[in-house]
PDB file of N, CA and C in Angstrom:
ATOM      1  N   UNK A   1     -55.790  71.063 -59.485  1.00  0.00           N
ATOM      2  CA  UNK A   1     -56.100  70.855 -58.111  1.00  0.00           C
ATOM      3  C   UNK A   1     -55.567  69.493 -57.657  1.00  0.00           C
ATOM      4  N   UNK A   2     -55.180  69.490 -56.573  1.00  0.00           N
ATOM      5  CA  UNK A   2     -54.412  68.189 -56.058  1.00  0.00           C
ATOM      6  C   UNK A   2     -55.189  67.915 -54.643  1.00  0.00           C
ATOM      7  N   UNK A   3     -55.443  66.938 -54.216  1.00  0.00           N
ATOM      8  CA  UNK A   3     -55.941  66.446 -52.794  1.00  0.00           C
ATOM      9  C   UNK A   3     -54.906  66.172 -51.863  1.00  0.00           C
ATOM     10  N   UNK A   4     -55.373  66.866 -50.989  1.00  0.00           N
ATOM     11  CA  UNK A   4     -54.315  67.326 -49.797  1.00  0.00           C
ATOM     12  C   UNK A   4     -54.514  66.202 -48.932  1.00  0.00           C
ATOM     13  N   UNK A   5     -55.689  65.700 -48.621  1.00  0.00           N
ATOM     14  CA  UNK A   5     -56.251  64.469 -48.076  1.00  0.00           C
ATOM     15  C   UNK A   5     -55.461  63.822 -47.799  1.00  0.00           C
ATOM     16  N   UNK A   6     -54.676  63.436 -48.894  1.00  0.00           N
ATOM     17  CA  UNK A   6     -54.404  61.465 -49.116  1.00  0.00           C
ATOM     18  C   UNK A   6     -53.141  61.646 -47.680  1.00  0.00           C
ATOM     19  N   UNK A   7     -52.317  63.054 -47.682  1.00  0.00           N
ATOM     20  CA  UNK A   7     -51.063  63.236 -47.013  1.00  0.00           C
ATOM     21  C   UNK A   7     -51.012  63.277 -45.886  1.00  0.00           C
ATOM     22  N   UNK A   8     -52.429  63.505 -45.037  1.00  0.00           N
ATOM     23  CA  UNK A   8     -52.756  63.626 -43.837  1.00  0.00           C
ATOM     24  C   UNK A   8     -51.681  62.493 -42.987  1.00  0.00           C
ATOM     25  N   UNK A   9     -52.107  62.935 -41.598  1.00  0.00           N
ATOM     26  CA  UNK A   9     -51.099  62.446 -40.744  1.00  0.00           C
ATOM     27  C   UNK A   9     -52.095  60.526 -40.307  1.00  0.00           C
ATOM     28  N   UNK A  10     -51.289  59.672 -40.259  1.00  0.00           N
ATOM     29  CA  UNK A  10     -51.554  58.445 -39.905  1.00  0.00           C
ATOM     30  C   UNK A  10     -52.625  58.531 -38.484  1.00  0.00           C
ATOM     31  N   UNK A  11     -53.751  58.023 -38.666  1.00  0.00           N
ATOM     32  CA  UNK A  11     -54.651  58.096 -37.227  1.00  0.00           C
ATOM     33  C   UNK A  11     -54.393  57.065 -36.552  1.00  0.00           C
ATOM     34  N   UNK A  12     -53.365  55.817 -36.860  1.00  0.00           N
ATOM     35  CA  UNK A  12     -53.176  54.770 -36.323  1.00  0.00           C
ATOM     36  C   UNK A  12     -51.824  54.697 -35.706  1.00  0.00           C
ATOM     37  N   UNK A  13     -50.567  56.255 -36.082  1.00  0.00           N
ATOM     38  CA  UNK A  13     -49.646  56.142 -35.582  1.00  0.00           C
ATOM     39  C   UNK A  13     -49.038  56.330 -34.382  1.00  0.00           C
ATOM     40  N   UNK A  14     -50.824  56.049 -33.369  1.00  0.00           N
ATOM     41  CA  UNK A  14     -50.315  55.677 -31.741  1.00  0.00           C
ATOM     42  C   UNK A  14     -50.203  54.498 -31.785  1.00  0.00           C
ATOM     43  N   UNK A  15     -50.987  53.550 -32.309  1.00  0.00           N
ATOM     44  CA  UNK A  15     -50.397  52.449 -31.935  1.00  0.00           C
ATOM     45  C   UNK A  15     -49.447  51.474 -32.572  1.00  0.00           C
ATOM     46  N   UNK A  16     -48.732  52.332 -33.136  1.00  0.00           N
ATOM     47  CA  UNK A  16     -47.339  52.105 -32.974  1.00  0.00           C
ATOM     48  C   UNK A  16     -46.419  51.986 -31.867  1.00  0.00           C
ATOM     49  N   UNK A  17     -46.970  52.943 -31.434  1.00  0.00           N
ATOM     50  CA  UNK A  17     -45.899  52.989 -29.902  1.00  0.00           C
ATOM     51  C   UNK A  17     -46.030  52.108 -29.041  1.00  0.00           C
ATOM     52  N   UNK A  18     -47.576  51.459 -28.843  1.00  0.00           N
ATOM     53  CA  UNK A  18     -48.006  50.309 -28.044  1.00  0.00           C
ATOM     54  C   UNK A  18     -47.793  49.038 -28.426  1.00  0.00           C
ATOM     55  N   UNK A  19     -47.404  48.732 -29.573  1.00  0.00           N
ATOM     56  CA  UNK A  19     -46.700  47.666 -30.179  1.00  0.00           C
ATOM     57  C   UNK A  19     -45.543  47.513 -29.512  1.00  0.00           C
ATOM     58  N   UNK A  20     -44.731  48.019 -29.091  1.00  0.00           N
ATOM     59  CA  UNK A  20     -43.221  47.918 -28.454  1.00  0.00           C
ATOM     60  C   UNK A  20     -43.640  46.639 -26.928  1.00  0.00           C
ATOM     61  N   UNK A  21     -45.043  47.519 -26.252  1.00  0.00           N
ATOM     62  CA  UNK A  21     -45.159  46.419 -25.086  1.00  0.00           C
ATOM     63  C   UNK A  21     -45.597  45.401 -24.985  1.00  0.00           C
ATOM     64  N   UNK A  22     -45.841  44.577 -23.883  1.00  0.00           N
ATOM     65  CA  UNK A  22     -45.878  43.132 -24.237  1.00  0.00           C
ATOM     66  C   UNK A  22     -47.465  42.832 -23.882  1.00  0.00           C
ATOM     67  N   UNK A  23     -48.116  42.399 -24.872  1.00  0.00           N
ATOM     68  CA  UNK A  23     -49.817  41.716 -24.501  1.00  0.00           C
ATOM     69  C   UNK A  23     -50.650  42.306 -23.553  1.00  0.00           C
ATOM     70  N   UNK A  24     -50.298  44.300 -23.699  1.00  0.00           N
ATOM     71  CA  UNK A  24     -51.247  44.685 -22.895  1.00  0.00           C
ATOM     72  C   UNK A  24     -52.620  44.620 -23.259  1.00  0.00           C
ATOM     73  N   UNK A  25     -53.576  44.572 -22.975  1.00  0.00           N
ATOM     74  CA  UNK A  25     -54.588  43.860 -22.800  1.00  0.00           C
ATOM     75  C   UNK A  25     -55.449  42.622 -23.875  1.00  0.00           C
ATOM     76  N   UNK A  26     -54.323  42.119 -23.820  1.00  0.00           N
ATOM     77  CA  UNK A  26     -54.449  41.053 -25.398  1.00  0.00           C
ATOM     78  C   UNK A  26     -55.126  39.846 -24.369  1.00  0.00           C
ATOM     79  N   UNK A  27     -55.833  39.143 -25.730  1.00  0.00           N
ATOM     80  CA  UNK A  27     -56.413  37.952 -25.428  1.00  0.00           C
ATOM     81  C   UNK A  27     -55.600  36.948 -25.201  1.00  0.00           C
ATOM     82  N   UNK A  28     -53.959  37.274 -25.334  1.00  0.00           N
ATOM     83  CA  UNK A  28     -53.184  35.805 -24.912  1.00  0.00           C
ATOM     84  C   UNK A  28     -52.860  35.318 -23.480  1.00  0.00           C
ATOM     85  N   UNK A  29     -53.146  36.295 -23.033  1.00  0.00           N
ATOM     86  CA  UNK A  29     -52.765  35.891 -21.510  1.00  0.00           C
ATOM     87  C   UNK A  29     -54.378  35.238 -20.440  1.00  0.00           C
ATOM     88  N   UNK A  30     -55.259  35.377 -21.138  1.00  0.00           N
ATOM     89  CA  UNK A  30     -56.330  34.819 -20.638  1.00  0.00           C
ATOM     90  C   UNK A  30     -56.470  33.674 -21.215  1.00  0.00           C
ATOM     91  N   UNK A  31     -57.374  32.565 -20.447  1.00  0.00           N
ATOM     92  CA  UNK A  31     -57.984  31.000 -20.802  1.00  0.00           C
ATOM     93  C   UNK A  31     -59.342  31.226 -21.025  1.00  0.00           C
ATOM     94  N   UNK A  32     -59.957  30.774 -22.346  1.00  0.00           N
ATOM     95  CA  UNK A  32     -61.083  31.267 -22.845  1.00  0.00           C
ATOM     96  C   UNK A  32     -61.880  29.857 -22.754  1.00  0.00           C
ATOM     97  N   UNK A  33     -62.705  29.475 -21.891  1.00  0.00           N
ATOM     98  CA  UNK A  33     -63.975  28.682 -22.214  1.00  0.00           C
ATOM     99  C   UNK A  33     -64.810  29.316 -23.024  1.00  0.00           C
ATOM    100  N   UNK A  34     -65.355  28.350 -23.943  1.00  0.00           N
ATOM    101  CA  UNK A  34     -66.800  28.430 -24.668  1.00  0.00           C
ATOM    102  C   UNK A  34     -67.488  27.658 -25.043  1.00  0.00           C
ATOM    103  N   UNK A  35     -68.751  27.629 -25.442  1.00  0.00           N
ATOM    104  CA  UNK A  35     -69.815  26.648 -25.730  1.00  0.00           C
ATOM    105  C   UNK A  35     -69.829  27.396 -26.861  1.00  0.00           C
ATOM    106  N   UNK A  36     -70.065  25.946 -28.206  1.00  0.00           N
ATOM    107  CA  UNK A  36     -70.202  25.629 -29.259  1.00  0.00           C
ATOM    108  C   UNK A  36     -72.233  25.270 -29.369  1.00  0.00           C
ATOM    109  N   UNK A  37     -72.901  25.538 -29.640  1.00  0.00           N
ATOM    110  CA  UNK A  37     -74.178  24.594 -30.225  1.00  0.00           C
ATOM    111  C   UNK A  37     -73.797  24.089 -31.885  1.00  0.00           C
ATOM    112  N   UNK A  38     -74.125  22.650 -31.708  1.00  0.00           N
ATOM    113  CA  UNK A  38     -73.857  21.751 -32.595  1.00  0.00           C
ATOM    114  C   UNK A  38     -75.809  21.309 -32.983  1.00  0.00           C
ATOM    115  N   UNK A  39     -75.920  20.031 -33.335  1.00  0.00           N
ATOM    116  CA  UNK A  39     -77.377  19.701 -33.738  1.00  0.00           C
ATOM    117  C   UNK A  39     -78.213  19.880 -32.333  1.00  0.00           C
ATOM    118  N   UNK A  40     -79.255  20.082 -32.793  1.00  0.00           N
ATOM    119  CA  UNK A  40     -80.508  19.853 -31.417  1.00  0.00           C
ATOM    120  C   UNK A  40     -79.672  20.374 -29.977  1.00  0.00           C
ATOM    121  N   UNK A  41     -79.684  19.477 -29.506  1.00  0.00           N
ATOM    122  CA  UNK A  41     -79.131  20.061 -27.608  1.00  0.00           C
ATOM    123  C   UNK A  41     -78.001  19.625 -27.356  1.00  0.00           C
ATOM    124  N   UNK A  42     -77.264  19.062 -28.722  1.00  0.00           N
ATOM    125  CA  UNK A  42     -75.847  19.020 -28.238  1.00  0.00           C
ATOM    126  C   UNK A  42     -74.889  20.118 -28.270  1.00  0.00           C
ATOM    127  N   UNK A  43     -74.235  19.704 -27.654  1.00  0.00           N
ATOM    128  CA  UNK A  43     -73.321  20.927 -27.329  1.00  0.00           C
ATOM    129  C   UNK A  43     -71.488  20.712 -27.731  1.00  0.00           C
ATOM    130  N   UNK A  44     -70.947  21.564 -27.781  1.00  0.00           N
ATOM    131  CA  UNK A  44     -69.440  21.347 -27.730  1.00  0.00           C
ATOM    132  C   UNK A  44     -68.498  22.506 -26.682  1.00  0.00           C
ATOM    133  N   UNK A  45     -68.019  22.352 -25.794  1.00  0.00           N
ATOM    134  CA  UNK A  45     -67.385  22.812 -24.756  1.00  0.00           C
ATOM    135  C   UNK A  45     -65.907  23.140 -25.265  1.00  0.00           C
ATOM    136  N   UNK A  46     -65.215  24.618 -25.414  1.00  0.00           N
ATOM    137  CA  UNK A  46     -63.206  24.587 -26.156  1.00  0.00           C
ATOM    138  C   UNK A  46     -62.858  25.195 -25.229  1.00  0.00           C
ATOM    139  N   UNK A  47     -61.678  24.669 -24.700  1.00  0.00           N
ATOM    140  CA  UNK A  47     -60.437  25.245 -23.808  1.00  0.00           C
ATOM    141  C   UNK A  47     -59.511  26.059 -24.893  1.00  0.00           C
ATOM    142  N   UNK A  48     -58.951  26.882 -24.843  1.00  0.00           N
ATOM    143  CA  UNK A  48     -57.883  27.327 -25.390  1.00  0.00           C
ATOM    144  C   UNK A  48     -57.583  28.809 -24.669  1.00  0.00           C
ATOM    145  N   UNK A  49     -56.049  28.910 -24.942  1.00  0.00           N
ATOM    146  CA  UNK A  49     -55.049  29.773 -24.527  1.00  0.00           C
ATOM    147  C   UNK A  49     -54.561  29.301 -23.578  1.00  0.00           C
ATOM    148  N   UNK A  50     -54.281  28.271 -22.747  1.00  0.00           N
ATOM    149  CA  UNK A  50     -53.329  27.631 -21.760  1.00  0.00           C
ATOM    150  C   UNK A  50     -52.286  27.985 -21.858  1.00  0.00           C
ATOM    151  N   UNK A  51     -51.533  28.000 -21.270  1.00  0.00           N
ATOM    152  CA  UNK A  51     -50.406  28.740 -21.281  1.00  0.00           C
ATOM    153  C   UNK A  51     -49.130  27.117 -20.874  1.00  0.00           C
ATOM    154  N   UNK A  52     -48.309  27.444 -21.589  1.00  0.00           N
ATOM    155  CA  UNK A  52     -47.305  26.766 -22.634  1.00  0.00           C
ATOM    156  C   UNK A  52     -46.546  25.753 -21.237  1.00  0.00           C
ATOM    157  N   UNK A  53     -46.884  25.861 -20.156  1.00  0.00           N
ATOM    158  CA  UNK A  53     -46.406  24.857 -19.283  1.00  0.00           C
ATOM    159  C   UNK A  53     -47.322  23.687 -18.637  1.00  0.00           C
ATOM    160  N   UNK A  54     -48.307  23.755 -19.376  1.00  0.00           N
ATOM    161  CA  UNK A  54     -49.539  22.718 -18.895  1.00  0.00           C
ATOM    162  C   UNK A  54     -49.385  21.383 -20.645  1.00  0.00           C
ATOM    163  N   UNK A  55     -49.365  20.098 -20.437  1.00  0.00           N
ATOM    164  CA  UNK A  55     -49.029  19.482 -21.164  1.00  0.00           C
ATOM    165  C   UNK A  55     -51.129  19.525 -21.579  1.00  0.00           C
ATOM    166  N   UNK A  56     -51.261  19.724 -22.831  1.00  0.00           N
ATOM    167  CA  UNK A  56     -52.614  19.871 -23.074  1.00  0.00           C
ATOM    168  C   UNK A  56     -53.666  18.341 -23.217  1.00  0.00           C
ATOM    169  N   UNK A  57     -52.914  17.387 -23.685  1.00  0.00           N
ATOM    170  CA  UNK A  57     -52.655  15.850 -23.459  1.00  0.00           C
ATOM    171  C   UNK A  57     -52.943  15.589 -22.431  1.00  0.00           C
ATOM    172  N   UNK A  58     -52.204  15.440 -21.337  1.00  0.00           N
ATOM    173  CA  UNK A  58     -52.313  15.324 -19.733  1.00  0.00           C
ATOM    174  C   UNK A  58     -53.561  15.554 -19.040  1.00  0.00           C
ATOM    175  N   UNK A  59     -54.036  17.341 -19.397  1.00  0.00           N
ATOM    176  CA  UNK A  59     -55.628  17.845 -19.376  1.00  0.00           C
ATOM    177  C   UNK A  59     -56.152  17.090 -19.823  1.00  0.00           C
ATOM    178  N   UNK A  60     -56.257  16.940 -21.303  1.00  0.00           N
ATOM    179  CA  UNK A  60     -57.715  16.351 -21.536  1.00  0.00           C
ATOM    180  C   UNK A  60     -57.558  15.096 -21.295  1.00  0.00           C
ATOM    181  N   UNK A  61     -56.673  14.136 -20.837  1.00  0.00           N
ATOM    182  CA  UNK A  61     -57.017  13.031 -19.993  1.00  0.00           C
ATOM    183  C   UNK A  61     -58.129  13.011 -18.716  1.00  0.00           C
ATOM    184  N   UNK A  62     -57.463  14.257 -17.803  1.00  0.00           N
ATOM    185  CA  UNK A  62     -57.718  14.088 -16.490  1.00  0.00           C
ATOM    186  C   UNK A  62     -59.271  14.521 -16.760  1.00  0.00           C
ATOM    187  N   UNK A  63     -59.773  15.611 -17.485  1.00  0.00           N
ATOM    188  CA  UNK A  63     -60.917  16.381 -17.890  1.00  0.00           C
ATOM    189  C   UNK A  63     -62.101  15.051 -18.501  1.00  0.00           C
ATOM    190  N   UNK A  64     -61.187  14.088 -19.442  1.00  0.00           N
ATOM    191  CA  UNK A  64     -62.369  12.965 -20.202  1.00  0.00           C
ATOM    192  C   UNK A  64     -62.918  12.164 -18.529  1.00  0.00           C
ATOM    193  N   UNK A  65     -61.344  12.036 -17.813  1.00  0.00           N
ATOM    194  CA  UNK A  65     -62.189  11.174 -16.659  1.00  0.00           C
ATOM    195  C   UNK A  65     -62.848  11.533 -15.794  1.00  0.00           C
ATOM    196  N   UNK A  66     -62.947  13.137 -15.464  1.00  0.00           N
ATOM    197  CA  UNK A  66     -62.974  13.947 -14.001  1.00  0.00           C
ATOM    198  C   UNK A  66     -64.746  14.280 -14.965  1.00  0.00           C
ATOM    199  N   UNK A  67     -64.755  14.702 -15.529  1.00  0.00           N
ATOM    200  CA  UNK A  67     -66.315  14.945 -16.245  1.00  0.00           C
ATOM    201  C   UNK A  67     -67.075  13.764 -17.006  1.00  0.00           C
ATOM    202  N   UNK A  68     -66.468  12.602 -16.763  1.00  0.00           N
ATOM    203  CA  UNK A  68     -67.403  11.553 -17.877  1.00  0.00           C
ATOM    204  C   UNK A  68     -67.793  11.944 -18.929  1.00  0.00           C
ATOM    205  N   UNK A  69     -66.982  12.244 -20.227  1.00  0.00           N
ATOM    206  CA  UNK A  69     -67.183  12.921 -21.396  1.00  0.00           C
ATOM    207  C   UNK A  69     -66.134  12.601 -22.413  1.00  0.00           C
ATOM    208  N   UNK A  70     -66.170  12.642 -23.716  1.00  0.00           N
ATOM    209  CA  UNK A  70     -65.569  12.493 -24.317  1.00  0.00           C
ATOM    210  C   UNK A  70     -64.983  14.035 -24.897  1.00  0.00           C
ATOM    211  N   UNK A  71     -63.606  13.873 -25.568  1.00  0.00           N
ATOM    212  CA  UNK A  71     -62.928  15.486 -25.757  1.00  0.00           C
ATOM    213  C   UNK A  71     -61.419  14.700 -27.275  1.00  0.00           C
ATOM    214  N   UNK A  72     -61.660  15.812 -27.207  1.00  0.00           N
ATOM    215  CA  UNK A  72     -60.067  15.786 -28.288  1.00  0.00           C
ATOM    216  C   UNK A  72     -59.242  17.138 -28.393  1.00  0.00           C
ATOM    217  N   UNK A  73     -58.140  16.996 -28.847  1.00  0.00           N
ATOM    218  CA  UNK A  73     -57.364  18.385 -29.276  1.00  0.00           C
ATOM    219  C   UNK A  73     -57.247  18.254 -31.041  1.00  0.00           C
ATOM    220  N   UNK A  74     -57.510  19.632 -30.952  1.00  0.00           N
ATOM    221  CA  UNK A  74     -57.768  20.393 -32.372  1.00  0.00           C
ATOM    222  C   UNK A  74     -55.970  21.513 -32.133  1.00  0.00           C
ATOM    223  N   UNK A  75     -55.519  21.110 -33.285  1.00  0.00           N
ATOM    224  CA  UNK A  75     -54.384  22.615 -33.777  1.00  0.00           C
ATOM    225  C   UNK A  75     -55.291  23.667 -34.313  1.00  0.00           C
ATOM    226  N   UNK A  76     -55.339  24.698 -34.037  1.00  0.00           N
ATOM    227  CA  UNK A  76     -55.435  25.821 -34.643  1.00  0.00           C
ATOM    228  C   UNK A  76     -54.498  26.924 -34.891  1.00  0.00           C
ATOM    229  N   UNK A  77     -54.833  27.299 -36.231  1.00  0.00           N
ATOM    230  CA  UNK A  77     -53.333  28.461 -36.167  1.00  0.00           C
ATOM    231  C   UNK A  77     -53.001  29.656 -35.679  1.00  0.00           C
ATOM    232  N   UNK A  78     -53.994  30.416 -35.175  1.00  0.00           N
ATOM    233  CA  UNK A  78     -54.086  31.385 -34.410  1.00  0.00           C
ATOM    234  C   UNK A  78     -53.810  31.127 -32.854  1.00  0.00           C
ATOM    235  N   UNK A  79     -54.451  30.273 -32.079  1.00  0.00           N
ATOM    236  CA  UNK A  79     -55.093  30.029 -30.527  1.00  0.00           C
ATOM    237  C   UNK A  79     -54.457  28.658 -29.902  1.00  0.00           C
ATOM    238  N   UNK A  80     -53.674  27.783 -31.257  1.00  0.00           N
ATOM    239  CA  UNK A  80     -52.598  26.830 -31.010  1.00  0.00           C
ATOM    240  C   UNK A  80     -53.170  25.546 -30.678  1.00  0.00           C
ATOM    241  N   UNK A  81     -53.237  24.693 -29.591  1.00  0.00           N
ATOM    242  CA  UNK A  81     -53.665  23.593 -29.422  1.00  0.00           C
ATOM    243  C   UNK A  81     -55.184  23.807 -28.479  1.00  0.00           C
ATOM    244  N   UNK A  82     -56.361  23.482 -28.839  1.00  0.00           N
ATOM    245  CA  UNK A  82     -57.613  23.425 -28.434  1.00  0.00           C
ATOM    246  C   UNK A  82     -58.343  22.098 -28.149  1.00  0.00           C
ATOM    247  N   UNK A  83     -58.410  22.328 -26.533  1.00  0.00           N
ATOM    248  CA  UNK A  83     -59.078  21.261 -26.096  1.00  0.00           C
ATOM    249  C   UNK A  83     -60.829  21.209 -26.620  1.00  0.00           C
ATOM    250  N   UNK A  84     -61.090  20.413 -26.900  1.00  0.00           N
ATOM    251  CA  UNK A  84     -62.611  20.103 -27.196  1.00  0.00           C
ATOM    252  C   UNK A  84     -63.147  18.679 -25.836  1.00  0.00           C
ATOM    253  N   UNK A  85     -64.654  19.518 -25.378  1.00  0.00           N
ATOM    254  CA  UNK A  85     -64.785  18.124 -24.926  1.00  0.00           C
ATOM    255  C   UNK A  85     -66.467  19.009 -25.306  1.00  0.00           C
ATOM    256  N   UNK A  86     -67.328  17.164 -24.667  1.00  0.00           N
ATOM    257  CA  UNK A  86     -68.814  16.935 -25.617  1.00  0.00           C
ATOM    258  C   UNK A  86     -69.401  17.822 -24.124  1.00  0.00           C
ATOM    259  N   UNK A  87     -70.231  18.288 -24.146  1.00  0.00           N
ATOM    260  CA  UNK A  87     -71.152  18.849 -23.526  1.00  0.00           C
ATOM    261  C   UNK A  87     -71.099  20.084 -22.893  1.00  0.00           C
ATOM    262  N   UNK A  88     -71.772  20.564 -21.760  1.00  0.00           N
ATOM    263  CA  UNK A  88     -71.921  21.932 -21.215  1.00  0.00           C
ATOM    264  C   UNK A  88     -70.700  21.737 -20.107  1.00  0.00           C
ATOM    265  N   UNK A  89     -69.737  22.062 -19.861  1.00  0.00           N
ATOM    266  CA  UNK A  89     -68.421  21.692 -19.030  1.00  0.00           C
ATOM    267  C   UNK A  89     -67.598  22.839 -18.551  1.00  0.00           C
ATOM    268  N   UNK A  90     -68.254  24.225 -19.200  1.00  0.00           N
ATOM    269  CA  UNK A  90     -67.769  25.508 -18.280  1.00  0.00           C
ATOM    270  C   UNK A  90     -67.525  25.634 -17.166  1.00  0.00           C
ATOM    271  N   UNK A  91     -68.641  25.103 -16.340  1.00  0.00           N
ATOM    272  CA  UNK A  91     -68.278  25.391 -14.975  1.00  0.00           C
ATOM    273  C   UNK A  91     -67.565  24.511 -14.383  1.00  0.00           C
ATOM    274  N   UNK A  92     -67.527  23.181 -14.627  1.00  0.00           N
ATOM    275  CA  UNK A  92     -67.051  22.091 -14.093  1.00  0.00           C
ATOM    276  C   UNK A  92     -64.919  22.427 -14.788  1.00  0.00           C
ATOM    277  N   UNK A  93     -64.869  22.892 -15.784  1.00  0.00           N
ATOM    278  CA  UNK A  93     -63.596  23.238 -16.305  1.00  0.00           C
ATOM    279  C   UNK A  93     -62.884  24.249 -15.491  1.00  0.00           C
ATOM    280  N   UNK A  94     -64.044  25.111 -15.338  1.00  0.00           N
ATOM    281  CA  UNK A  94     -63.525  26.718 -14.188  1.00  0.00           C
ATOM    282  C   UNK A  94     -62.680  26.394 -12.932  1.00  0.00           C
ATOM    283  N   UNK A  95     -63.626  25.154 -12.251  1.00  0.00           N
ATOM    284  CA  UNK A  95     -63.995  24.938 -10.918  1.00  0.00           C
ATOM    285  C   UNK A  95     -62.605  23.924 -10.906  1.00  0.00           C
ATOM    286  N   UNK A  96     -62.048  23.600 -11.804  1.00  0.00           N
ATOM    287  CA  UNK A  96     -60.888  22.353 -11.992  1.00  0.00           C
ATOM    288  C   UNK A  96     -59.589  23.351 -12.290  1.00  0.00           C
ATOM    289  N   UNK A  97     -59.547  24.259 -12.693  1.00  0.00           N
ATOM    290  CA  UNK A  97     -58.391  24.663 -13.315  1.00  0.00           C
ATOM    291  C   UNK A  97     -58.199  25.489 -12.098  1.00  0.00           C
ATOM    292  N   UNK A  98     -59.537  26.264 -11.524  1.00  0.00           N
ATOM    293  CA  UNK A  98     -58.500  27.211 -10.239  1.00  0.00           C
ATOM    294  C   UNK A  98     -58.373  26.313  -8.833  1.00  0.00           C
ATOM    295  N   UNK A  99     -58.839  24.658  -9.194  1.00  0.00           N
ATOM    296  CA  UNK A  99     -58.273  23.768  -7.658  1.00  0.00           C
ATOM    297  C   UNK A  99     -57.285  23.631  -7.969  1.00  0.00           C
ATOM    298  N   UNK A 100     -56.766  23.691  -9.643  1.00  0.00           N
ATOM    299  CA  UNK A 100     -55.365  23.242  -9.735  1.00  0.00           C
ATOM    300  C   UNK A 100     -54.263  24.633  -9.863  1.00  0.00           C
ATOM    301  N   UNK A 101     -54.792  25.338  -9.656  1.00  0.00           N
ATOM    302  CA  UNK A 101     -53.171  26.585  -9.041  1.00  0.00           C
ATOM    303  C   UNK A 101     -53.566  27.048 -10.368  1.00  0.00           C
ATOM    304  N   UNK A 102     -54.340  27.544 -10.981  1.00  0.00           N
ATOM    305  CA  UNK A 102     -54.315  28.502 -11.861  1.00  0.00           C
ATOM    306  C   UNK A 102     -55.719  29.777 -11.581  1.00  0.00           C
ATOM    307  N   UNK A 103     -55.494  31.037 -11.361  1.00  0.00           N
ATOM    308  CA  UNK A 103     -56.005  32.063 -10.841  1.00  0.00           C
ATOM    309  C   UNK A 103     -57.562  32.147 -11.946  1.00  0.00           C
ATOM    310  N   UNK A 104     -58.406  32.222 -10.895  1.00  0.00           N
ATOM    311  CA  UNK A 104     -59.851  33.080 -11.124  1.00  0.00           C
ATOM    312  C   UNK A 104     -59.283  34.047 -12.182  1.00  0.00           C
ATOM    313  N   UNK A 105     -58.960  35.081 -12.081  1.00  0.00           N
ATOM    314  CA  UNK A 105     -58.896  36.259 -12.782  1.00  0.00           C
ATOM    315  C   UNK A 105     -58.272  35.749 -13.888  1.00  0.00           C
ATOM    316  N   UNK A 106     -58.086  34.584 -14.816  1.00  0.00           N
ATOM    317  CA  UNK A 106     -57.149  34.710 -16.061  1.00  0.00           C
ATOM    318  C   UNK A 106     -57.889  33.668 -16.572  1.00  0.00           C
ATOM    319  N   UNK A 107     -59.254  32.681 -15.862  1.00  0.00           N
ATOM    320  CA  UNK A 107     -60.192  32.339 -16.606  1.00  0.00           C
ATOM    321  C   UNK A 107     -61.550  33.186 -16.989  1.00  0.00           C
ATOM    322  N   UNK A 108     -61.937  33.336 -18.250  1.00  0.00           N
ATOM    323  CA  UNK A 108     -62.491  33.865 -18.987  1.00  0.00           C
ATOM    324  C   UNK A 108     -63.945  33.102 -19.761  1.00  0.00           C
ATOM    325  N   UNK A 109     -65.586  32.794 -19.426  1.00  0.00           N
ATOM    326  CA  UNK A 109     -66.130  32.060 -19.404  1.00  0.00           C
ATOM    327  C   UNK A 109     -66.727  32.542 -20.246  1.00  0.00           C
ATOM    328  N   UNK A 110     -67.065  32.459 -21.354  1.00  0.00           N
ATOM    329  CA  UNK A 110     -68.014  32.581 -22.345  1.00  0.00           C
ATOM    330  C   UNK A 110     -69.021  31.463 -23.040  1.00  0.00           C
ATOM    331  N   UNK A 111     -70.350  32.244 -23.348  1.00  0.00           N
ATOM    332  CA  UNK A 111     -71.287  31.488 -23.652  1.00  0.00           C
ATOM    333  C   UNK A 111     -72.640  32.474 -23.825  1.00  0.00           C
ATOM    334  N   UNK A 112     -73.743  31.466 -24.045  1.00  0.00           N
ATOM    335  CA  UNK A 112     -75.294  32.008 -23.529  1.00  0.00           C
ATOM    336  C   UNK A 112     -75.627  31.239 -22.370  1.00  0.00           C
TER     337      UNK A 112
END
């Protein structure tokens, strides 16, 4: 007796075909805020997925002075350069990125 099983047809060989297009509904084309909880009530606030014409440097300048906070950039190897700054700064980050010409719909706010 032999198992016919193993020969079956691939259940994953649709998305193959969707591989050909470009970042349909992928997480790269969105800007992901989130809150971190660190000790007690501190907090940690990450920017990432900016998109490759915003100098990320430049941001977290304008962001340490425009929020009174301290921040840094982290490399990561997946999500690339990640802004960090200290506290709850979602909304105040939201409210800055779409005065500066970047669209509501491609920031992405996560948290509790």
């Amino acid at each position: 007796m032999s198992v016919q099983n193993l020969n079956s047809i691939d259940p994953f060989a649709e998305e193959e075909i969707l591989q050909g297009t470009e970042n349909v509904g992928s997480s790269l084309e969105y800007i992901h805020i989130r809150i971190q909880q660190r000790n007690g009530r501190k907090t940690l606030t990450t920017l990432q997925g900016l998109p490759t014409q915003y100098d990320p440097k430049k941001l977290l300048k304008a962001f340490k002075k425009e929020f009174a906070c301290n921040g840094t950039l982290v490399d990561d190897d997946k999500m690339g350069q990640v802004i960090q700054l200290q506290g709850d700064q979602r909304s105040k980050i939201a409210t800055f990125l779409t005065e500066n010409g970047i669209e509501k719909a491609t920031i992405k706010v996560h948290g509790f």
